[in-house]
Protein backbone atom coordinates (compact mmCIF):
# COMPACT_ATOMS: atom_id res chain seq x y z
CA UNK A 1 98.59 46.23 98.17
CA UNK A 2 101.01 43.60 99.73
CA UNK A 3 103.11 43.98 102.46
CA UNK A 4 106.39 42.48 101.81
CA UNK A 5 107.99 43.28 105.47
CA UNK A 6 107.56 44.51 108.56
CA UNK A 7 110.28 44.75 111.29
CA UNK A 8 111.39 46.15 114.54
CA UNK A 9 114.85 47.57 115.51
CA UNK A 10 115.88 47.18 118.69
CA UNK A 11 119.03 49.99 119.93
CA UNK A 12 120.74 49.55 116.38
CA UNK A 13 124.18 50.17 118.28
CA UNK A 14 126.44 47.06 117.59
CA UNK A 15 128.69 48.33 114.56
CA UNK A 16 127.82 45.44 112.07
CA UNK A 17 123.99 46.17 112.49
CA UNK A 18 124.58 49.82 112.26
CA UNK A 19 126.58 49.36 108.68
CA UNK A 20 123.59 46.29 107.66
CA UNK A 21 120.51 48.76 108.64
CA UNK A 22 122.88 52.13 107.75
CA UNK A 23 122.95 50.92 104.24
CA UNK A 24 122.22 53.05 101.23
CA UNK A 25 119.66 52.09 99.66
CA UNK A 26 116.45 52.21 97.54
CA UNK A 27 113.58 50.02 96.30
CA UNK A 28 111.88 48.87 93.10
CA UNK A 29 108.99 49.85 91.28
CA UNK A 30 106.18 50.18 93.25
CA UNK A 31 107.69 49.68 96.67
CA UNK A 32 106.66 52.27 99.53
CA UNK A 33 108.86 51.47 102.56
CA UNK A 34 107.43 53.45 106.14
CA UNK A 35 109.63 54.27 108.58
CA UNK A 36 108.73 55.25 112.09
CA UNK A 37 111.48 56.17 114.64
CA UNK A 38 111.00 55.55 119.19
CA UNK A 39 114.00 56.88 119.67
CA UNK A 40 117.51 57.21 119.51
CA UNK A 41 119.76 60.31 117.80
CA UNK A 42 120.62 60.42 114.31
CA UNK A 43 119.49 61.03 110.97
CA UNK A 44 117.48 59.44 108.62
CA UNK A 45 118.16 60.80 104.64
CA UNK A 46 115.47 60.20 102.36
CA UNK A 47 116.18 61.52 98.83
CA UNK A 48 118.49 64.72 99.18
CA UNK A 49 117.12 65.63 102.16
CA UNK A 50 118.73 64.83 106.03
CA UNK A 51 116.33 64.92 108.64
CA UNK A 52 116.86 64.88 112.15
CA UNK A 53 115.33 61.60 114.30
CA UNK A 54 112.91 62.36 116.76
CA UNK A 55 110.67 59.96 119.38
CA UNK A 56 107.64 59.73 116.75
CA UNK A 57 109.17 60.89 113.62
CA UNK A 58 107.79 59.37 110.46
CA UNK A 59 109.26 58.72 106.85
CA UNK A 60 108.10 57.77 103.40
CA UNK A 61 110.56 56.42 101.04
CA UNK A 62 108.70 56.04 97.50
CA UNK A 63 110.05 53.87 94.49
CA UNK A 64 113.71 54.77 93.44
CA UNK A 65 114.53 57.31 96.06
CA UNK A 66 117.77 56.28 98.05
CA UNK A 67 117.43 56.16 101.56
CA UNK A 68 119.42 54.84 104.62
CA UNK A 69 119.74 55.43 108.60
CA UNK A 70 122.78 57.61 110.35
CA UNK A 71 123.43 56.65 113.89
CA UNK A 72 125.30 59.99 116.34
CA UNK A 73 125.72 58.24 119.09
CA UNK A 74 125.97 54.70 120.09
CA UNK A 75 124.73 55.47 123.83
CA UNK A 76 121.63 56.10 122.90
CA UNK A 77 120.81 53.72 119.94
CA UNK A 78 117.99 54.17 117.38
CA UNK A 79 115.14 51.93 117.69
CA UNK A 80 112.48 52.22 114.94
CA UNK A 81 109.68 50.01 112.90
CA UNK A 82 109.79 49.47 108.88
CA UNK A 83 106.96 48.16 106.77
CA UNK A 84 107.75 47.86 103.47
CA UNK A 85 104.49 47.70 101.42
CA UNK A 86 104.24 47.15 97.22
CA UNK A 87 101.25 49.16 95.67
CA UNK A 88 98.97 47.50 92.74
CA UNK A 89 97.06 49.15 89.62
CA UNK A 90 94.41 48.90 91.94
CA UNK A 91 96.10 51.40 94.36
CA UNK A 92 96.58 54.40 92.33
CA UNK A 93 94.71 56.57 94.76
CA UNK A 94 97.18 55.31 97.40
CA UNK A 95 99.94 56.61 95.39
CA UNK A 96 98.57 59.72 94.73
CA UNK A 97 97.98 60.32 97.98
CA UNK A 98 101.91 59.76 98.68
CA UNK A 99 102.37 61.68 95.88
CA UNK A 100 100.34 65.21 96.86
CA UNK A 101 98.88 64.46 100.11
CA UNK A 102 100.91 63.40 102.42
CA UNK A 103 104.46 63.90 100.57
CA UNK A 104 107.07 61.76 100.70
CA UNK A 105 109.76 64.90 101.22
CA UNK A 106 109.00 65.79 104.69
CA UNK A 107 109.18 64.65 108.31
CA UNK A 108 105.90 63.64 109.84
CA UNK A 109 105.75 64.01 113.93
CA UNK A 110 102.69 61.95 114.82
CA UNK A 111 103.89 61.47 118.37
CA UNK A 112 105.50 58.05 120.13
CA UNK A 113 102.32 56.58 120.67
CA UNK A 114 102.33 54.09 117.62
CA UNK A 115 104.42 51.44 119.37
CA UNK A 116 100.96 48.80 120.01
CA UNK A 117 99.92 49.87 116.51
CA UNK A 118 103.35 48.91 114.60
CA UNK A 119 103.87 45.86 116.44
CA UNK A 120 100.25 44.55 115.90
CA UNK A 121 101.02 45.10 112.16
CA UNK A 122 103.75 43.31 112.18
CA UNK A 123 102.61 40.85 114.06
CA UNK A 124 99.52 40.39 111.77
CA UNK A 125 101.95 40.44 108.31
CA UNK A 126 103.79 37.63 109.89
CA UNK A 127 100.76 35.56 110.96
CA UNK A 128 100.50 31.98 108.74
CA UNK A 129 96.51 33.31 108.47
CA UNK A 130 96.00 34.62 105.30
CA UNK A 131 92.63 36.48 106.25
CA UNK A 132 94.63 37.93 109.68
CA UNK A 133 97.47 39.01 107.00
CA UNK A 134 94.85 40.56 104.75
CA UNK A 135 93.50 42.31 107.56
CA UNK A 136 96.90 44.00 108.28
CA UNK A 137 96.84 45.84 104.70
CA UNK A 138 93.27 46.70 105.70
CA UNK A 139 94.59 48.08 108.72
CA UNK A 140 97.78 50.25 106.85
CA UNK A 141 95.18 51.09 104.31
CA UNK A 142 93.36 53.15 107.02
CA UNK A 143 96.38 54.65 108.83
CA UNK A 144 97.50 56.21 105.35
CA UNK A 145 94.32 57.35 104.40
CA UNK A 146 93.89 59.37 108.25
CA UNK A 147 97.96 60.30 107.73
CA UNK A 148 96.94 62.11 104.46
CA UNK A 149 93.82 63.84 106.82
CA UNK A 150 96.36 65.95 108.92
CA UNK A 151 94.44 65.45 111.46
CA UNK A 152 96.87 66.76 114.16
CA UNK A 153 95.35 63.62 116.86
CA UNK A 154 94.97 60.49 115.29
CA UNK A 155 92.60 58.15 117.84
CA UNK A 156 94.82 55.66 119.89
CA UNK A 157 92.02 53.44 120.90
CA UNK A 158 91.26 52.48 124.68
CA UNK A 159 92.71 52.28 127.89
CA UNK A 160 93.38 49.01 127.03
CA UNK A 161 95.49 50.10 124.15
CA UNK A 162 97.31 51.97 126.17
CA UNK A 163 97.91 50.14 128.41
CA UNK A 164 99.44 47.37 126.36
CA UNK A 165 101.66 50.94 124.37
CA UNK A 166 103.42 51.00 128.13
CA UNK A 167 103.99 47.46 128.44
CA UNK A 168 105.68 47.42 125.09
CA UNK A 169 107.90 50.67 125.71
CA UNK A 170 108.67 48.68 129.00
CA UNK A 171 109.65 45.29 127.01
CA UNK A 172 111.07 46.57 124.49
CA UNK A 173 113.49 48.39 126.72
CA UNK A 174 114.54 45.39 128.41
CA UNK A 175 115.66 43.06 125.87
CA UNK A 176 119.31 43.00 126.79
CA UNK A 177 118.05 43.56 131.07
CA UNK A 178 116.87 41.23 132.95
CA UNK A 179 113.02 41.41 133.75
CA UNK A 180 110.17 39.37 134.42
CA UNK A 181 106.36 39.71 134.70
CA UNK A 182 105.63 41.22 138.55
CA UNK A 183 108.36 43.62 137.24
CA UNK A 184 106.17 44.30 134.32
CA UNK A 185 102.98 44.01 136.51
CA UNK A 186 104.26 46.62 139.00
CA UNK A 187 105.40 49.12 136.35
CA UNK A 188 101.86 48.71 134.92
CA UNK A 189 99.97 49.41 138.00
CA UNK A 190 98.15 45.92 137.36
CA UNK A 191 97.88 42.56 138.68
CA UNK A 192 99.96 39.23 136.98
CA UNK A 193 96.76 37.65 135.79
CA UNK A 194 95.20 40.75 134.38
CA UNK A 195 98.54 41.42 132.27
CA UNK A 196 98.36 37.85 130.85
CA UNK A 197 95.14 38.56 129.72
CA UNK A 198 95.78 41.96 128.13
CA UNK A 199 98.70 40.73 126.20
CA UNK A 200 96.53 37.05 124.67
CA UNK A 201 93.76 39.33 124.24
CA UNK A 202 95.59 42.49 122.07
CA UNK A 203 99.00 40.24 120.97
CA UNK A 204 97.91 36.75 121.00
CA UNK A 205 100.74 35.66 123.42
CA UNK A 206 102.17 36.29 126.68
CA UNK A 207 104.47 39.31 127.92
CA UNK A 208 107.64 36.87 128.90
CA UNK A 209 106.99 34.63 125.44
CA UNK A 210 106.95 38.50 123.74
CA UNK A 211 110.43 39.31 125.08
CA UNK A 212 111.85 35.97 124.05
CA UNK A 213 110.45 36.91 120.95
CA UNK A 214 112.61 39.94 120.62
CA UNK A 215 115.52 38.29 121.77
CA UNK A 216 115.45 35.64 119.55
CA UNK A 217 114.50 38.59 116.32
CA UNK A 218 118.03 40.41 118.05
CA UNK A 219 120.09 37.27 117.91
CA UNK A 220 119.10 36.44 114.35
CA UNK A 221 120.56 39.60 113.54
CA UNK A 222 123.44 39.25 115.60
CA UNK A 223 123.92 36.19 113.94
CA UNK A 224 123.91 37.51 110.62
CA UNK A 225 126.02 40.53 111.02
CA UNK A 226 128.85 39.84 113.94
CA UNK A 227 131.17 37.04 114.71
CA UNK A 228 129.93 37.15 118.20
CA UNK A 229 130.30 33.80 119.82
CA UNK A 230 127.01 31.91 120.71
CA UNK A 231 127.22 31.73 124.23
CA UNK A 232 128.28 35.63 123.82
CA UNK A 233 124.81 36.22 122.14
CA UNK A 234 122.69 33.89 124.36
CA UNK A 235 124.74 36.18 127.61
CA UNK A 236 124.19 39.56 126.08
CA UNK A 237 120.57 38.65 125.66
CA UNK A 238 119.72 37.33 129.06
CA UNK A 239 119.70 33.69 128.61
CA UNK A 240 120.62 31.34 131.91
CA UNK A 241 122.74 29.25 129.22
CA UNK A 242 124.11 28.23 125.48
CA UNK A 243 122.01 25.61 125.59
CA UNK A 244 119.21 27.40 126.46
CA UNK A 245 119.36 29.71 124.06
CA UNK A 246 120.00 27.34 121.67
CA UNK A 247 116.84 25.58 121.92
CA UNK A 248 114.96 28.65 122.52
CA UNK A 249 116.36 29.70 119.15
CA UNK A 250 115.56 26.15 117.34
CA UNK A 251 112.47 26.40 118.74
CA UNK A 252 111.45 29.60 116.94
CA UNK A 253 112.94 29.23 113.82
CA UNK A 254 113.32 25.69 112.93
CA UNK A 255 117.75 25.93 112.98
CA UNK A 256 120.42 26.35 115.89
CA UNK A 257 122.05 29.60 115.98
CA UNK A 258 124.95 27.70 114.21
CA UNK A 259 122.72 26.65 111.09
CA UNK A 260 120.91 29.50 110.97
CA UNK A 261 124.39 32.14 110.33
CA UNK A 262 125.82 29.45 108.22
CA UNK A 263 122.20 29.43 105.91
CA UNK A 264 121.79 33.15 105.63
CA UNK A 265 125.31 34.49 105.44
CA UNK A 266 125.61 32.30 102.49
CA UNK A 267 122.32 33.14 101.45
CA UNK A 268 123.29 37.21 101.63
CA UNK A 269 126.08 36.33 100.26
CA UNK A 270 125.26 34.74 97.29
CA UNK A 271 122.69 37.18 96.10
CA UNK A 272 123.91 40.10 93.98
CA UNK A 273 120.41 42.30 94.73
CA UNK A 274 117.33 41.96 96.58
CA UNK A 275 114.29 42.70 96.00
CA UNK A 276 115.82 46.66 96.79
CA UNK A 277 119.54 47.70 94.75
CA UNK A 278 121.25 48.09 97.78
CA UNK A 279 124.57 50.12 97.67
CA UNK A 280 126.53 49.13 100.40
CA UNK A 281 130.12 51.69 100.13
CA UNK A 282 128.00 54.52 99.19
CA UNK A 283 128.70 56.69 102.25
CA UNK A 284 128.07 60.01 100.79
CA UNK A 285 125.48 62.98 102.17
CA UNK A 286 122.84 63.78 99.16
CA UNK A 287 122.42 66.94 101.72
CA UNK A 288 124.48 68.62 104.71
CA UNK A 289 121.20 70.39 105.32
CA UNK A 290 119.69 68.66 108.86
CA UNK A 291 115.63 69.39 109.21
């Protein structure tokens, strides 16, 4: 198995983003692509079905089946993880599993309480480690396998765990608010010190340097998909200034917000298909069915 992805959505609401992540799509041969859905209303239609989205709602999209995102209503924006994994010979009882176990063709409610688990497996594809990036598949390897067990509770770990599930909810919430960490502390019921702690010791960073994390993921897609103005960005996602945002933004990705929508707009733009066919004016309903 190799991941190839792994990303978080943050209120898709801005119209570009909704037509970039809305798209109609599917992926190649071999390509398994998880969706799992916080919140939001919409639809998510996966083959020639339409299914409702629900906090904790999770998706399957196998090889070849089309798939895309429908947003009802902007004022309260989806927000969902992807992980887009390719399978090997050496999977085959992985696929099978998709296949007859846990079937592609159906919703699966395991509950909102996946947040720490989704962003630590993102967080490990992304890691420069390769034995920490191994250790993610590991880790997807065993959430299929106990997916395909029906088990109706899946374990979410310890209080610590779940404690660091309400600091994310509380983050994530906030990436276009202002915040900072005795507001975090105080909605967590602990002290600043013991917060710090929890988030090196489960994340490997700090709760503030998380946030500007997400901000800095949002404005890269801002970037790519509106002709919002810089300083429009670096307001709408809490900076003090331009120029702090700016070298926030250089600091995480190696470009300034300029370079960085000059490099992959062209880049987008120049490539006639992904790794995934994507069709972009396909707007039609394989279903008018809603499950």
């Amino acid at each position: 198995m190799h991941i190839k992805d792994a990303v978080f959505v943050y209120h898709l609401q801005e119209p570009e983003d909704i037509d970039w992540h809305g798209r109609y799509h599917f992926h190649g041969a071999d390509e398994y692509e998880i969706h799992y859905f916080l919140g939001g209303e919409g639809s998510f239609l996966n083959g020639s079905r339409k299914y409702s989205l629900e906090p904790g709602s999770l998706f399957i999209s196998p090889p070849g089946v089309k798939h895309r995102i429908e947003t009802s209503n902007v004022s309260h924006p989806v927000t969902y993880y992807a992980i887009l994994m390719q399978l090997g010979r050496e999977d085959e009882e992985i696929q099978e599993l998709f296949a007859d176990e846990i079937r592609w063709n159906r919703k699966h409610a395991i509950g909102d309480g996946y947040r720490f688990f989704f962003e630590e497996l993102r967080e490990k594809t992304l890691s420069p480690n390769s034995y920490i990036r191994r250790s993610a598949i590991h880790q997807l390897v065993s959430f299929i396998y106990v997916l395909a067990s029906r088990e109706k509770q899946m374990n979410l770990g310890n209080a610590e765990n779940a404690h660091v599930e309400k600091a994310l909810r509380f983050l994530q919430h906030r990436v276009f608010a202002k915040t900072n960490l005795p507001a975090l502390a105080r909605h967590l019921n602990l002290s600043e010190e013991y917060t710090i702690r929890l988030f090196r010791h489960k994340l490997r960073t700090t709760p503030m340097k998380y946030l500007k994390k997400l901000r800095i993921e949002a404005a890269t897609s801002m970037l790519i998909s509106s002709d919002r103005l810089i300083y429009s960005i670096a307001d709408r996602l809490q900076f003090n200034s331009e120029f702090h945002f700016s070298r926030s933004f250089k600091e995480h990705t190696g470009y300034s917000p300029r370079q960085y929508r000059n490099r992959y707009r062209q880049i987008i733009g120049e490539s006639p298909e992904h790794e995934s066919i994507i069709y972009l004016n396909d707007r039609s309903n394989p279903s008018n069915t809603t499950e």
